[in-house]
Each structure stands twice: as structure tokens, then as C-alpha cells.
PDB file of N, CA and C in Angstrom:
ATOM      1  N   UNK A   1       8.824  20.965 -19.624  1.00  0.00           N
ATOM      2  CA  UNK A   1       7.811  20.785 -20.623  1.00  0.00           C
ATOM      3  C   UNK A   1       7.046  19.507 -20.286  1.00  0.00           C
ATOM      4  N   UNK A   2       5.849  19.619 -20.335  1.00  0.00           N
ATOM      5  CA  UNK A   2       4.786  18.552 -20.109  1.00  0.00           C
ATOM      6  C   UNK A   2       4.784  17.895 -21.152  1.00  0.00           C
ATOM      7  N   UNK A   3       4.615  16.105 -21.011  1.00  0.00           N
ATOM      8  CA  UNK A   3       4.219  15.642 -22.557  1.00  0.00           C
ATOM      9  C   UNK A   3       3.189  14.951 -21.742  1.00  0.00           C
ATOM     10  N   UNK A   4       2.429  14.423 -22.779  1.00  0.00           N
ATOM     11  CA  UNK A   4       1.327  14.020 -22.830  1.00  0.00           C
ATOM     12  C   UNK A   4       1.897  12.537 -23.197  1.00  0.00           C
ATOM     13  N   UNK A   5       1.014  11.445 -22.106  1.00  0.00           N
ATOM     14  CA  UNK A   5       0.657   9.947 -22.337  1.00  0.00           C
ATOM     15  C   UNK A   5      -0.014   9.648 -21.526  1.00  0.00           C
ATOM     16  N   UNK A   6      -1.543   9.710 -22.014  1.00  0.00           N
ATOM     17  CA  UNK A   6      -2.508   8.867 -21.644  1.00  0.00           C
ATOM     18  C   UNK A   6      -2.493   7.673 -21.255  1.00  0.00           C
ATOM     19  N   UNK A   7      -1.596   6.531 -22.421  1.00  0.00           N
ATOM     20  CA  UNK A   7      -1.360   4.977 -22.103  1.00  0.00           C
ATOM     21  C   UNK A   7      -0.762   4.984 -20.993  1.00  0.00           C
ATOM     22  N   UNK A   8       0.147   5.443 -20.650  1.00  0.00           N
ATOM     23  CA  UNK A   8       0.992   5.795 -19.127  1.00  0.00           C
ATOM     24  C   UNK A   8       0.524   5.925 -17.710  1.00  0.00           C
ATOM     25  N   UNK A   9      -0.688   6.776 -18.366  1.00  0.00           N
ATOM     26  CA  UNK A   9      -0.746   7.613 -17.101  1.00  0.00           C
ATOM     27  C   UNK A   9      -2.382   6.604 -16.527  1.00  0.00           C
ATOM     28  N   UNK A  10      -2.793   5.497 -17.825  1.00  0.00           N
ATOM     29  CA  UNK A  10      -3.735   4.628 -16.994  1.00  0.00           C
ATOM     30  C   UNK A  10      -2.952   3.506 -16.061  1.00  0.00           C
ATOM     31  N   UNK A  11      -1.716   3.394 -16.394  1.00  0.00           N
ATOM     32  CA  UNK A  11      -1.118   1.677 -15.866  1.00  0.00           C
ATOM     33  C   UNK A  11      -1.218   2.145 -14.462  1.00  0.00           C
ATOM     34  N   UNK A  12      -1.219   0.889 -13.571  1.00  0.00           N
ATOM     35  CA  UNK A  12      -1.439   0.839 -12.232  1.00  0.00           C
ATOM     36  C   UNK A  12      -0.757  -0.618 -11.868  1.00  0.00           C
ATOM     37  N   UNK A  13       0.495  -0.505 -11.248  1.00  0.00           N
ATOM     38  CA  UNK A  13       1.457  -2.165 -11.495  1.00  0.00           C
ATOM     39  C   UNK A  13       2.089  -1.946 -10.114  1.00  0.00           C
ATOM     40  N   UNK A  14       2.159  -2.980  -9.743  1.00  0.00           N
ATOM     41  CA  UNK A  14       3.559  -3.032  -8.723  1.00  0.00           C
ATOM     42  C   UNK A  14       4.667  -2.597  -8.531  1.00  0.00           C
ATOM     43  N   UNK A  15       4.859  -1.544  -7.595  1.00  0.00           N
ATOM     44  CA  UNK A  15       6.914  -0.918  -7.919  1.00  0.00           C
ATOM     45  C   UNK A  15       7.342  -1.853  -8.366  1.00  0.00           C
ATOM     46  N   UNK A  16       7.832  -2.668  -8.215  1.00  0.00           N
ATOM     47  CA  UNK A  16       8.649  -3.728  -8.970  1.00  0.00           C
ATOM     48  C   UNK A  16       8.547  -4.113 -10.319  1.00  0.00           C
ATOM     49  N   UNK A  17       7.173  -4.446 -10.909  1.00  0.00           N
ATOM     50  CA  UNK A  17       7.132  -4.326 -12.256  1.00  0.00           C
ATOM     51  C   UNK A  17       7.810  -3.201 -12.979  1.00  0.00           C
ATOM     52  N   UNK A  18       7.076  -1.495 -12.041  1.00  0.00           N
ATOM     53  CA  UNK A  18       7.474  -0.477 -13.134  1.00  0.00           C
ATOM     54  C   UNK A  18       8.952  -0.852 -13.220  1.00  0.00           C
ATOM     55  N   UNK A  19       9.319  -0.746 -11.737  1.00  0.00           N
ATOM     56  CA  UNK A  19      10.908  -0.732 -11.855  1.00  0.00           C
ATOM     57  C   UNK A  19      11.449  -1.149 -12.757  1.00  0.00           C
ATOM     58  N   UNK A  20      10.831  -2.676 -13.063  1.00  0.00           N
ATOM     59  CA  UNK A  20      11.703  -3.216 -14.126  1.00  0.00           C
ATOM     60  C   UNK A  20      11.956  -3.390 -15.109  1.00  0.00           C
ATOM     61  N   UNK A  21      10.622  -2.486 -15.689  1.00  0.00           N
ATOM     62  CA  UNK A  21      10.463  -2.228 -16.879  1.00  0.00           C
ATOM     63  C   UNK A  21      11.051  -0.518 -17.189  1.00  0.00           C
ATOM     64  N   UNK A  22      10.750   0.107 -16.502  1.00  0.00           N
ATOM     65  CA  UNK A  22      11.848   1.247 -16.765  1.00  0.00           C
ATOM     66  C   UNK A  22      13.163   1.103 -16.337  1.00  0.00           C
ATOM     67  N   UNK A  23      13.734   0.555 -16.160  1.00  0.00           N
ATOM     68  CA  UNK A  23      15.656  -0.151 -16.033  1.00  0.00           C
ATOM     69  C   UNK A  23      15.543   0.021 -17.042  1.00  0.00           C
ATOM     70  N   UNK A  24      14.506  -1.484 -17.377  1.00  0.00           N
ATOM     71  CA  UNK A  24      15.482  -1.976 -19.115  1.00  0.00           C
ATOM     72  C   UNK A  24      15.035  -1.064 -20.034  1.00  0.00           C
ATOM     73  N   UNK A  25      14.458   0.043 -19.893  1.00  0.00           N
ATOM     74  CA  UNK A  25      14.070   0.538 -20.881  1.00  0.00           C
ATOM     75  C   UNK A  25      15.503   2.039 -20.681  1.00  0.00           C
ATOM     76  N   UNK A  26      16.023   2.105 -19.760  1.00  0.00           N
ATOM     77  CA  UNK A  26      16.993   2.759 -19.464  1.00  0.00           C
ATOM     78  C   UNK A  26      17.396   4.308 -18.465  1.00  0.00           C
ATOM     79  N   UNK A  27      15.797   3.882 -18.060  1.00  0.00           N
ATOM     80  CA  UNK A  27      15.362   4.763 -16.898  1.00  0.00           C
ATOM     81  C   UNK A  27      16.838   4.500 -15.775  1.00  0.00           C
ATOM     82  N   UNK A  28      16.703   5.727 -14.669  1.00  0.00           N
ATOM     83  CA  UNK A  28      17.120   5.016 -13.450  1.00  0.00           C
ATOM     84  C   UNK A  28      15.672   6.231 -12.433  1.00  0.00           C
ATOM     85  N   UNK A  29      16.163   5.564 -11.427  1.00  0.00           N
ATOM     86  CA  UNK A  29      15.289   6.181 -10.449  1.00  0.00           C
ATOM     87  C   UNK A  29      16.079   7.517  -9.879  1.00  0.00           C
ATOM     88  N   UNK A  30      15.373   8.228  -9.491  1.00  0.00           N
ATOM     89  CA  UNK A  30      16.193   9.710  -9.041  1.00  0.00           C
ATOM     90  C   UNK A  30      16.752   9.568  -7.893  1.00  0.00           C
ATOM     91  N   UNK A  31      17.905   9.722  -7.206  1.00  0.00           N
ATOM     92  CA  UNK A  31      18.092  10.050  -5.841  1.00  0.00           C
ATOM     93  C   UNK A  31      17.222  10.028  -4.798  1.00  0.00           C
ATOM     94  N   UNK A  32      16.395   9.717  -3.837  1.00  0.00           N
ATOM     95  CA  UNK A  32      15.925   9.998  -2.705  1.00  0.00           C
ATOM     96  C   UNK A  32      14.329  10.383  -2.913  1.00  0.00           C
ATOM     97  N   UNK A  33      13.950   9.827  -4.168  1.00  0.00           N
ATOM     98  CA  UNK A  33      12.538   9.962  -4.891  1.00  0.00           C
ATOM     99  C   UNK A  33      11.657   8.952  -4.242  1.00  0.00           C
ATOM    100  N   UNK A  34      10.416   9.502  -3.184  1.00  0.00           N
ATOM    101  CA  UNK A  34       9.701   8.542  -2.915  1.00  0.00           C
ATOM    102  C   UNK A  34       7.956   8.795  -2.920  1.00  0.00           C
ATOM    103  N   UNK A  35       7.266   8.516  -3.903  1.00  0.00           N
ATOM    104  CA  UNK A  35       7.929   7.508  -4.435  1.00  0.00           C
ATOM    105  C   UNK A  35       8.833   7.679  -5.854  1.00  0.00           C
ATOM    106  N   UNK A  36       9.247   6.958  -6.217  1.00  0.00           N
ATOM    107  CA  UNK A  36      10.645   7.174  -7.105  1.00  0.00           C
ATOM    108  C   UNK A  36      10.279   7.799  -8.207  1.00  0.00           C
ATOM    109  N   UNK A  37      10.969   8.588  -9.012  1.00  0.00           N
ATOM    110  CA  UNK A  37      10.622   9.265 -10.097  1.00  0.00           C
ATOM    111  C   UNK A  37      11.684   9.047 -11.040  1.00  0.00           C
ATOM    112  N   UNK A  38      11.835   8.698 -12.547  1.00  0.00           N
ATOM    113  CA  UNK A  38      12.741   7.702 -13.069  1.00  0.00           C
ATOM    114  C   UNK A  38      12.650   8.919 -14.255  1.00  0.00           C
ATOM    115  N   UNK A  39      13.751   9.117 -14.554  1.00  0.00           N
ATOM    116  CA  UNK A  39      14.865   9.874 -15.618  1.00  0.00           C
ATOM    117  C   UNK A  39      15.825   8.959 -16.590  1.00  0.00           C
ATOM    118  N   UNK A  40      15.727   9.511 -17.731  1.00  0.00           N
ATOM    119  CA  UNK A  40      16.893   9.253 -18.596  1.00  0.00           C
ATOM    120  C   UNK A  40      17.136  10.054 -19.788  1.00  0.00           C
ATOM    121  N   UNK A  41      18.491   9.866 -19.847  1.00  0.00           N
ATOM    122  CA  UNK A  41      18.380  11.545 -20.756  1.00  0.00           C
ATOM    123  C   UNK A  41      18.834  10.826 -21.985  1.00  0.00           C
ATOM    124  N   UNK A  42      18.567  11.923 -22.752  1.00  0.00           N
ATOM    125  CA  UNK A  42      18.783  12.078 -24.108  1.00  0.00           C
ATOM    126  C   UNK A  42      19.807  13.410 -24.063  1.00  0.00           C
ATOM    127  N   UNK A  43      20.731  13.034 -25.143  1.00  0.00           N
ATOM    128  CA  UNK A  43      21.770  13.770 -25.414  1.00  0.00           C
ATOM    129  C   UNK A  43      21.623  14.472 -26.679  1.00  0.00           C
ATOM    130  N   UNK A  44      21.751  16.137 -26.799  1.00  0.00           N
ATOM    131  CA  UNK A  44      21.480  16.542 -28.232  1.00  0.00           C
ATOM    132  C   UNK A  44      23.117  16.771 -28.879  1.00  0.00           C
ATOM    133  N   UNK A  45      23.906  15.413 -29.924  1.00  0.00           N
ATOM    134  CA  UNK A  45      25.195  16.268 -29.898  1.00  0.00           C
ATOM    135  C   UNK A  45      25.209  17.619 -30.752  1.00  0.00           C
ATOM    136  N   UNK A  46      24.263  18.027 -31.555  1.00  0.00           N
ATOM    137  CA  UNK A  46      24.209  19.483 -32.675  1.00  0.00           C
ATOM    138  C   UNK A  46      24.024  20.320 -31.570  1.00  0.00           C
ATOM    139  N   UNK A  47      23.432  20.251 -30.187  1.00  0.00           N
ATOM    140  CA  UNK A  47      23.741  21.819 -29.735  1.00  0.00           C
ATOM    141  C   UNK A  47      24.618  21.281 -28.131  1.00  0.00           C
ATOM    142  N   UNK A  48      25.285  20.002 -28.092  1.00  0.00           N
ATOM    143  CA  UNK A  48      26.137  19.885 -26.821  1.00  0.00           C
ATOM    144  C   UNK A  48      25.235  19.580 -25.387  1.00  0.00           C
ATOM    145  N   UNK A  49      24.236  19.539 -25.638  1.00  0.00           N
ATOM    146  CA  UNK A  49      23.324  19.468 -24.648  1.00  0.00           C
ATOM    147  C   UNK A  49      22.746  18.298 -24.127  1.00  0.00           C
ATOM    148  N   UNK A  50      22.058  18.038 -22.550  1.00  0.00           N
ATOM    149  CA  UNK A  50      21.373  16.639 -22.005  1.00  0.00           C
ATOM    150  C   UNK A  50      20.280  17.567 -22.172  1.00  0.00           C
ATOM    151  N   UNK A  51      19.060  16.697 -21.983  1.00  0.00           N
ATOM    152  CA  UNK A  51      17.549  16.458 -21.650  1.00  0.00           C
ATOM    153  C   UNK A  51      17.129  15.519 -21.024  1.00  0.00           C
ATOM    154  N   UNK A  52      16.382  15.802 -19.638  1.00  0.00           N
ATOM    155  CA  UNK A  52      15.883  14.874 -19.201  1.00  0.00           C
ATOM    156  C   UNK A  52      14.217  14.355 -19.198  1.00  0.00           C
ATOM    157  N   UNK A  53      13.991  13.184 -19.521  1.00  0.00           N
ATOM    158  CA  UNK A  53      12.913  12.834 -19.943  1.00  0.00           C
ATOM    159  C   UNK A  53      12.603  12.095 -18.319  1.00  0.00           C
ATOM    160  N   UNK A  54      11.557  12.647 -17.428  1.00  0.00           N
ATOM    161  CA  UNK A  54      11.380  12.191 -16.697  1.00  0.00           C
ATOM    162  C   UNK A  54       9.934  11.701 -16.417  1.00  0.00           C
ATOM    163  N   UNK A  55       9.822  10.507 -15.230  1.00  0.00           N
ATOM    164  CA  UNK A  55       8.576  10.210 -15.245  1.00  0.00           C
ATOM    165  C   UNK A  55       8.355   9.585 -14.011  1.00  0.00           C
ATOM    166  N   UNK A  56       7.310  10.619 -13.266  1.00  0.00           N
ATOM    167  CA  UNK A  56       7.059  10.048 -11.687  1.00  0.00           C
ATOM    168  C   UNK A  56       6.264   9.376 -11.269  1.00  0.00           C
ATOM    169  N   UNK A  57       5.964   8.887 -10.468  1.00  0.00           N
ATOM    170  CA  UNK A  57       4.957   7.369 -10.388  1.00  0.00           C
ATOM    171  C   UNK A  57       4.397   7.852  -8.496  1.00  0.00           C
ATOM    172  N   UNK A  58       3.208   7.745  -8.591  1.00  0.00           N
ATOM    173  CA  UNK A  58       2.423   7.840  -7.487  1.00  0.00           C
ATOM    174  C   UNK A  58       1.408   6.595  -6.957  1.00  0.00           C
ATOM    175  N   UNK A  59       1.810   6.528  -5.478  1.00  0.00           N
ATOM    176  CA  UNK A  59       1.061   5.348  -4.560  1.00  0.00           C
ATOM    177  C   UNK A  59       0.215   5.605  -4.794  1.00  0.00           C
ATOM    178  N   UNK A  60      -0.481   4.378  -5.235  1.00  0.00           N
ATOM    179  CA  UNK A  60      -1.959   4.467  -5.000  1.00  0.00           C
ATOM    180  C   UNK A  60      -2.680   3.584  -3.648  1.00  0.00           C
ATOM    181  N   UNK A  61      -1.577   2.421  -2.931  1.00  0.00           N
ATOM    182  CA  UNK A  61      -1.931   1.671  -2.224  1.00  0.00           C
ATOM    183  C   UNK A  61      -1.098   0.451  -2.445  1.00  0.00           C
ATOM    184  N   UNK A  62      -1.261  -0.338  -0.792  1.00  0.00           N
ATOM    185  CA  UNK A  62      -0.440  -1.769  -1.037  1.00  0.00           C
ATOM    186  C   UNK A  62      -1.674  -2.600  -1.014  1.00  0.00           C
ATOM    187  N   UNK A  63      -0.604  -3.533  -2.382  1.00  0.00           N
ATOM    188  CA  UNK A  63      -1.510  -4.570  -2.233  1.00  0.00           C
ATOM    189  C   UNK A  63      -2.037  -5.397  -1.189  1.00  0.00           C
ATOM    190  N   UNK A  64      -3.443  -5.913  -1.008  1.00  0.00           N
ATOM    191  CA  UNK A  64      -3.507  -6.409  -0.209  1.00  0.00           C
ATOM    192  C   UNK A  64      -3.306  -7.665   0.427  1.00  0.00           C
ATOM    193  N   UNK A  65      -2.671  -8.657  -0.527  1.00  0.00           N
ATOM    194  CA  UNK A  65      -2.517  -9.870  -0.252  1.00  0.00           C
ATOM    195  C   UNK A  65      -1.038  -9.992  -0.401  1.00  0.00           C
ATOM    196  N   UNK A  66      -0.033  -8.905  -1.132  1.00  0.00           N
ATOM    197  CA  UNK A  66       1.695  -9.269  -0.802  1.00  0.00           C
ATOM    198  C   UNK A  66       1.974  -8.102  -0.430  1.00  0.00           C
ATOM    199  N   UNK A  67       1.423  -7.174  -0.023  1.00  0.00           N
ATOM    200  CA  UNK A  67       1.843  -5.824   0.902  1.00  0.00           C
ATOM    201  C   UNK A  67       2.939  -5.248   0.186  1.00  0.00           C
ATOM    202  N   UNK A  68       2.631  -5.543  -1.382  1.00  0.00           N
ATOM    203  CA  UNK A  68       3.584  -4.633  -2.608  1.00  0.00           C
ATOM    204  C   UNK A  68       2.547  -3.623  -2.881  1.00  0.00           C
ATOM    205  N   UNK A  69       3.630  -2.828  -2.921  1.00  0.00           N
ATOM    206  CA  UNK A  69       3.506  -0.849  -3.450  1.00  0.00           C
ATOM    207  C   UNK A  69       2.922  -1.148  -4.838  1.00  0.00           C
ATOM    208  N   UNK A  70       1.614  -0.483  -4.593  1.00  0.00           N
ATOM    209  CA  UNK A  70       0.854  -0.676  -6.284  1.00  0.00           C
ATOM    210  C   UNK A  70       1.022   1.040  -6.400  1.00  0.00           C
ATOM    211  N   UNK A  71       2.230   0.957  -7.411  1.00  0.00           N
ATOM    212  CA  UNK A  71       2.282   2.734  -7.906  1.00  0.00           C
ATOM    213  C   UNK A  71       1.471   3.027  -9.285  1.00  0.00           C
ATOM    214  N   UNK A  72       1.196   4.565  -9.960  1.00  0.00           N
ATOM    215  CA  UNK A  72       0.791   4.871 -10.839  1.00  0.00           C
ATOM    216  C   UNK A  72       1.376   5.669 -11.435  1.00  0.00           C
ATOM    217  N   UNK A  73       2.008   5.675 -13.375  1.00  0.00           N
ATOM    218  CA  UNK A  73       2.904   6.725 -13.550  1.00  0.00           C
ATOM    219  C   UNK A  73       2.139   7.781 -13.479  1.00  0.00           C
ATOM    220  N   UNK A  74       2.786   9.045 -13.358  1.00  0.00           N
ATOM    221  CA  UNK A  74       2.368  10.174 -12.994  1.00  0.00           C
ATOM    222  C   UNK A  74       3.014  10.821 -14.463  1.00  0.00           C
ATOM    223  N   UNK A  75       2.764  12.710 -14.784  1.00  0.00           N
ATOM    224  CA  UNK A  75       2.676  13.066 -15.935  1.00  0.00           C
ATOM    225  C   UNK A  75       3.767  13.012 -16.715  1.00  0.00           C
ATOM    226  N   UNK A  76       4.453  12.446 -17.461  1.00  0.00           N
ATOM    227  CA  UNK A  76       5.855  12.794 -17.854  1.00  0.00           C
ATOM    228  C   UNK A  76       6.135  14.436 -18.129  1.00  0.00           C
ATOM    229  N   UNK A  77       7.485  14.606 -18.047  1.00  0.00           N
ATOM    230  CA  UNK A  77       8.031  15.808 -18.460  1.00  0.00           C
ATOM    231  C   UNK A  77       9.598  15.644 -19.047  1.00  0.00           C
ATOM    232  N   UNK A  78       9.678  16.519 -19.720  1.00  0.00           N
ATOM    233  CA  UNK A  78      11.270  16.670 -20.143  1.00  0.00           C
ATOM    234  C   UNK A  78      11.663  18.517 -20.011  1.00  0.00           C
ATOM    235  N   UNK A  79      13.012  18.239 -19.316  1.00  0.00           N
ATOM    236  CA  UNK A  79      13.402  18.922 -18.899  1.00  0.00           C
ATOM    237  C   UNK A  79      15.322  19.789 -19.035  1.00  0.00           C
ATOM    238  N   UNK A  80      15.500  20.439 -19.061  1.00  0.00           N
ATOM    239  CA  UNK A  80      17.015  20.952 -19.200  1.00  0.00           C
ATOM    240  C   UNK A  80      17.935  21.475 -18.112  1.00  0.00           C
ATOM    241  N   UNK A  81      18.921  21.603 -17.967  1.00  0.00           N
ATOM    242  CA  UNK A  81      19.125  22.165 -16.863  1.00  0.00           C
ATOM    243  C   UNK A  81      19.355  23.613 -17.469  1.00  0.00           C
ATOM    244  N   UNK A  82      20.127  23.426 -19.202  1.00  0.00           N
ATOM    245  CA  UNK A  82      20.205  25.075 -19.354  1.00  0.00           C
ATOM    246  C   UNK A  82      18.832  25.585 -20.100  1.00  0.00           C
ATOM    247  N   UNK A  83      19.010  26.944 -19.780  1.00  0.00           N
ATOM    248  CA  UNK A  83      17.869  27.491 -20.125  1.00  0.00           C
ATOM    249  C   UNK A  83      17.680  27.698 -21.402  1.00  0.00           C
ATOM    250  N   UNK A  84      17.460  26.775 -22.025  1.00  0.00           N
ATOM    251  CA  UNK A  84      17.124  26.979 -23.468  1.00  0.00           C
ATOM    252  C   UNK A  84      16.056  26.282 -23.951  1.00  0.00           C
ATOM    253  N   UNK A  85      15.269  26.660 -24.676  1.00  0.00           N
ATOM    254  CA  UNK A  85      14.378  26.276 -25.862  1.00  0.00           C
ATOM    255  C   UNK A  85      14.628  24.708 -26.234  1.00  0.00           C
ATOM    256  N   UNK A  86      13.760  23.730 -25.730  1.00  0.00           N
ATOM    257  CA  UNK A  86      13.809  22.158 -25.981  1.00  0.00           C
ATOM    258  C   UNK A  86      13.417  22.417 -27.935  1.00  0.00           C
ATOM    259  N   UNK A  87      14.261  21.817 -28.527  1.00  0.00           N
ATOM    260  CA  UNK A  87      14.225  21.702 -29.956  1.00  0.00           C
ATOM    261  C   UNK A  87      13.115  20.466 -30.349  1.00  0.00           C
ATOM    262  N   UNK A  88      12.310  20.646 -31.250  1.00  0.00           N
ATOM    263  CA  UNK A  88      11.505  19.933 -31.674  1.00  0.00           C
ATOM    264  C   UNK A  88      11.542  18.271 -31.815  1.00  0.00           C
ATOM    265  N   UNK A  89      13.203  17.922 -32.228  1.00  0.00           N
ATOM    266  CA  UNK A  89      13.427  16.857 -32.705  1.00  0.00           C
ATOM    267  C   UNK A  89      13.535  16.309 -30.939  1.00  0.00           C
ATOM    268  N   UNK A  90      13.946  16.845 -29.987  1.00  0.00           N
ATOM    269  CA  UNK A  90      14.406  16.360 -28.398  1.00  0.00           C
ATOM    270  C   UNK A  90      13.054  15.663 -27.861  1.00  0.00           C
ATOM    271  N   UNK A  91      11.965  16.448 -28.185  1.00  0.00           N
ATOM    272  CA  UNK A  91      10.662  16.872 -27.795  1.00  0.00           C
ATOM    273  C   UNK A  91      10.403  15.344 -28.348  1.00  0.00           C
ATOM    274  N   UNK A  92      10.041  15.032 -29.972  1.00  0.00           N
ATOM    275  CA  UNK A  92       9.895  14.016 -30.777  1.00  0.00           C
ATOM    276  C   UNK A  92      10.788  12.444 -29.952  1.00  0.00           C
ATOM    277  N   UNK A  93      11.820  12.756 -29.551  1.00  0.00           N
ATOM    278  CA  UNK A  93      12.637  11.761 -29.297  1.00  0.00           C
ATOM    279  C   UNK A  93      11.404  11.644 -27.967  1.00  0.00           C
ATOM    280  N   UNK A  94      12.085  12.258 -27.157  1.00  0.00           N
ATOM    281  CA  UNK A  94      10.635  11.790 -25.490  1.00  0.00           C
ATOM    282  C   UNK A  94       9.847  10.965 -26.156  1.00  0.00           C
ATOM    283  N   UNK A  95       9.085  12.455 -26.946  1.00  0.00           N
ATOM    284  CA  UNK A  95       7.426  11.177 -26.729  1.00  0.00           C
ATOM    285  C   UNK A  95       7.688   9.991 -27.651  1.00  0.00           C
ATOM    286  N   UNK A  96       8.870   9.507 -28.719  1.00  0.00           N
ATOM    287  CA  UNK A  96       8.952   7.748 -29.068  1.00  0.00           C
ATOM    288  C   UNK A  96       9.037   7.295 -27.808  1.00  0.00           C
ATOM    289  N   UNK A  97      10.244   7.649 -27.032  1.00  0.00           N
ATOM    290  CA  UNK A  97      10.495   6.980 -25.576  1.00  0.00           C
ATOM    291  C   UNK A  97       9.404   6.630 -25.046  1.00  0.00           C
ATOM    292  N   UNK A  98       8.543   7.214 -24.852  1.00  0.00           N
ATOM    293  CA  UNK A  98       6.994   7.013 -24.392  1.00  0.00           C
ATOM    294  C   UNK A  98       6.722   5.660 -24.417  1.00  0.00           C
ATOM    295  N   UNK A  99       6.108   6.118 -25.686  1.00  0.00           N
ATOM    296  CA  UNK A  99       5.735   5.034 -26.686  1.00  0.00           C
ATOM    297  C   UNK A  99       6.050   4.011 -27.114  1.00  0.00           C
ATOM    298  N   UNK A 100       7.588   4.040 -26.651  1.00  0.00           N
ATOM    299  CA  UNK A 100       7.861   2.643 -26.513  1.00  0.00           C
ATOM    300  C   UNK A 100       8.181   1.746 -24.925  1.00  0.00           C
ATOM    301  N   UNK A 101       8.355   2.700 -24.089  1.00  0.00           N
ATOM    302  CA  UNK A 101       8.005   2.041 -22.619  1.00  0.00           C
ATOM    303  C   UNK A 101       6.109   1.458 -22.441  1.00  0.00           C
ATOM    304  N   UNK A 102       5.256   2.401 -23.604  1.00  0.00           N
ATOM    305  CA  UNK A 102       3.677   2.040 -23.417  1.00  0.00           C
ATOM    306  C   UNK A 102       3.379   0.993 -24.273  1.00  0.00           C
ATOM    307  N   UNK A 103       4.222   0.631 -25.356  1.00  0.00           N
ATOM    308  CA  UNK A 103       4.455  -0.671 -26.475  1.00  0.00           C
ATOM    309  C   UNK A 103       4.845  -1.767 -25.480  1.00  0.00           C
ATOM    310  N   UNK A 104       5.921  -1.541 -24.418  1.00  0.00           N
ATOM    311  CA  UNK A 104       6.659  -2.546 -24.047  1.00  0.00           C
ATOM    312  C   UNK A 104       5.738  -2.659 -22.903  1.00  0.00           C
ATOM    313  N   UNK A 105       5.322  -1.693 -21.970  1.00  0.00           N
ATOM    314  CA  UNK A 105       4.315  -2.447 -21.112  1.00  0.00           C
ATOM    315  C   UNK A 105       3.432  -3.693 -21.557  1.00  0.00           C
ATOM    316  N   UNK A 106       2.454  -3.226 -23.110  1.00  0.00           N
ATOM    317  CA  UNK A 106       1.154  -3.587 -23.602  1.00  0.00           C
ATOM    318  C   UNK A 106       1.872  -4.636 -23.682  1.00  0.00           C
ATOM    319  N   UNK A 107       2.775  -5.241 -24.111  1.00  0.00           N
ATOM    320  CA  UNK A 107       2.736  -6.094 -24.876  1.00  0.00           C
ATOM    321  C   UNK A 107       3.490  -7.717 -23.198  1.00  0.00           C
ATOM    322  N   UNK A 108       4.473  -6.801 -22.559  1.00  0.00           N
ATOM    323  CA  UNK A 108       5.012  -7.623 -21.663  1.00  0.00           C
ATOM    324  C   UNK A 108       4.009  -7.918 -20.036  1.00  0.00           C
ATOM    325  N   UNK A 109       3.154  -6.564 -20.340  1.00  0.00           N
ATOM    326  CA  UNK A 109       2.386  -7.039 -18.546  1.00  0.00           C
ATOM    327  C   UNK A 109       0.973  -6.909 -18.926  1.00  0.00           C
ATOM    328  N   UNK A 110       0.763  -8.260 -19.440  1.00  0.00           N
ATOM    329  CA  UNK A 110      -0.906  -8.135 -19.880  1.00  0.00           C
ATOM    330  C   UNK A 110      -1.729  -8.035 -18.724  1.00  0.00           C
ATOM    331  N   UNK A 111      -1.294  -7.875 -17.206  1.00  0.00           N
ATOM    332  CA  UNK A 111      -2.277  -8.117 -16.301  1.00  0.00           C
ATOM    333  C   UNK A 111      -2.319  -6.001 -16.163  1.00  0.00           C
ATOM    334  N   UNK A 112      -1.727  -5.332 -16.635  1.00  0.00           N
ATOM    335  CA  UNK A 112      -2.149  -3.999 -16.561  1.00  0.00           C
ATOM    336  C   UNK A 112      -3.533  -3.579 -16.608  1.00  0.00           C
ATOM    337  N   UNK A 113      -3.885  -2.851 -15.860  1.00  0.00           N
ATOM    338  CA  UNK A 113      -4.976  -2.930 -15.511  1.00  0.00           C
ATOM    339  C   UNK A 113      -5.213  -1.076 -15.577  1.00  0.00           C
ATOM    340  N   UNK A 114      -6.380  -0.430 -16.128  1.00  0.00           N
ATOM    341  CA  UNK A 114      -6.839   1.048 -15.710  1.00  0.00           C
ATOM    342  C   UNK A 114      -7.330   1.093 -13.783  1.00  0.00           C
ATOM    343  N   UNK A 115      -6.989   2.476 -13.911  1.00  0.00           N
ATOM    344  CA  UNK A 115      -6.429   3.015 -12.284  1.00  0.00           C
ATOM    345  C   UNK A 115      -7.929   3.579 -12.439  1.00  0.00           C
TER     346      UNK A 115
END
């Protein structure tokens, strides 16, 4: 399932920034993702189930003066492994997650800049 974030999908930061702002926000990076694409799930315990709320980030170019990876997030999605119907409230949980990795950008990397 596609979600929608605009605020997201303008930032344009240094791997290292995103990185470190999706850690603490409780992301990890995927296995062998390059460039990296950062997951963290949400657990539903009423039906036993994970969801993964993922979010991939695309080169746009190195900088030119510290030859750091300037990435861009790319579309979020959340996802299941079983085949079932994402429940409304799972759906709701993502997009706060969003919204609060796009709160915690605004507010911690004022040099964010539109791509």
C-alpha cells in the first residue's frame, strides 16, 4: 500500500543525516539496500500480525565539496508479508509515523532544503 507524504518526499539531506534521523526514529536500513531503504514495523497484537512501514531514499548526487551522498526519500509504503487486508487503524499508525519523522526533520534540520 502506497501512502502519501509530500513533506518527505521534498527533503533532499545527506545519507548521514537521513540515517540518523531514521535510527532514532526507529527505522533500520534493509539488508543490501542501495541506496538504503529503511523499515520498521508496527505490530498489530488484535490480529497477531507485523507491518512494515517502509521508506526508500534515492541519489540524487554527491555533494560537491564533502563527496557525501545527497539522497531523497522516495514514496513510502506499508506492507505485510501475509496476505491480508492492512486494517485502517495499521494504515493510521504509518501515516503518524510519517508525520512525525516530517515534524522531527522540520524542526531538527533547518538546512532542508526542496529537491
Amino acid at each position: 500500500m502506497i501512502l502519501k507524504s509530500k513533506t518527505l518526499r521534498s527533503v533532499a539531506q545527506p545519507l548521514s543525516s537521513i540515517d540518523k534521523l531514521l535510527r532514532q526514529q526507529g527505522f533500520r536500513p534493509a539488508a543490501g539496500e542501495h541506496p538504503p531503504m529503511y523499515d520498521v514495523v508496527i505490530y498489530d497484537s488484535a490480529t497477531n500480525c507485523s507491518y512494515f512501514l517502509r521508506i526508500p531514499t534515492n541519489i540524487l548526487h554527491d555533494h560537491p565539496h564533502t563527496g557525501e551522498v545527497i539522497v531523497k526519500f522516495g514514496t513510502p509504503s506499508l506492507e505485510s508479508k501475509a496476505l491480508t487486508t492492512i486494517p485502517d487503524e495499521i494504515r493510521q499508525a504509518a501515516e503518524h509515523k510519517l508525520a512525525e519523522v516530517a515534524d522531527y526533520l522540520a524542526s531538527t534540520q533547518p538546512r532542508a532544503r526542496e529537491a
